[in-house]
Protein backbone atom coordinates (compact mmCIF):
# COMPACT_ATOMS: atom_id res chain seq x y z
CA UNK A 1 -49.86 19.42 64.82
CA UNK A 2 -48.91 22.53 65.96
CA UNK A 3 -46.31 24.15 68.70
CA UNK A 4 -46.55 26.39 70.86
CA UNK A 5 -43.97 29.12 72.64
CA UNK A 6 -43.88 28.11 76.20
CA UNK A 7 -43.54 32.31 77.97
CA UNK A 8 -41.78 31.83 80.63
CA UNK A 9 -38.80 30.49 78.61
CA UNK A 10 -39.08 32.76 75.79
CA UNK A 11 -36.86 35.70 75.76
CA UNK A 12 -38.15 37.56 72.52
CA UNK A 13 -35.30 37.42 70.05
CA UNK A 14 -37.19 36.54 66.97
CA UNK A 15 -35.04 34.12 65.15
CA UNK A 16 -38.64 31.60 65.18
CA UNK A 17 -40.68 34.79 63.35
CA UNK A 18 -38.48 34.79 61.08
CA UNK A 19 -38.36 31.14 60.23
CA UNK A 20 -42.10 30.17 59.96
CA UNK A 21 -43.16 29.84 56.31
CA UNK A 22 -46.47 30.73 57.42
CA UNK A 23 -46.37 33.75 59.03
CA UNK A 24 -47.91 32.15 62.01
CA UNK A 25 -45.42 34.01 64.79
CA UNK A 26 -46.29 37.20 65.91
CA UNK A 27 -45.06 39.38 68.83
CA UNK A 28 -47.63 40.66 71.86
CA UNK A 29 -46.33 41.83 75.25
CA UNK A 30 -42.15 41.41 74.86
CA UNK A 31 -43.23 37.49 74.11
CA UNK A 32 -43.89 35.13 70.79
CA UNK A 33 -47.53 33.54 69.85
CA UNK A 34 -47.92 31.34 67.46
CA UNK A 35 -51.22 31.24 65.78
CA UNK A 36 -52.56 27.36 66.20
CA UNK A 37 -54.91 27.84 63.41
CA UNK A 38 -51.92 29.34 60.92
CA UNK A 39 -49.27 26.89 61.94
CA UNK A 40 -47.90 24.13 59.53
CA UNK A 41 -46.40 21.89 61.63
CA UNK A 42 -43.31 21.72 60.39
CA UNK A 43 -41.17 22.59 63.55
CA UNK A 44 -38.99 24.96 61.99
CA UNK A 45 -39.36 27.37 64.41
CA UNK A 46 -38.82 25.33 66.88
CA UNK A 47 -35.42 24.24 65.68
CA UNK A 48 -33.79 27.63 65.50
CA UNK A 49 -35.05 28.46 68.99
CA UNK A 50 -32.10 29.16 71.37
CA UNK A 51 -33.78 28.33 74.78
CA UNK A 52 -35.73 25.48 73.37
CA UNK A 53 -39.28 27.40 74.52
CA UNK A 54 -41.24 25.67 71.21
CA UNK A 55 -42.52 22.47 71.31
CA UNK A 56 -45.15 21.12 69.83
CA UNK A 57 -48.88 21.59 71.39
């Protein structure tokens, strides 16, 4: 399954890019995406996050 960045919580410091083995974080508009059809599922982004604004979708 995969997550998603919720935007309102997000506050852009790219410690999930960095993590995703799949390249499936990207930055657009001072916020994170992450590409549903790229994403593993693995929730390693989401465990790094420091607001908690990835869960899964």
């Amino acid at each position: 399954m995969a997550y998603k960045i919720t935007a309102d919580t997000c506050i852009n410091c790219g410690a999930c890019e960095g993590e995703c083995p799949a390249g499936a974080i990207t930055e657009a508009d001072d916020k994170r995406t992450i590409n549903a059809d790229t994403c593993l599922g693995c929730g390693a982004c989401a465990s790094v996050c420091p607001v908690e604004a990835i869960s899964e979708a």
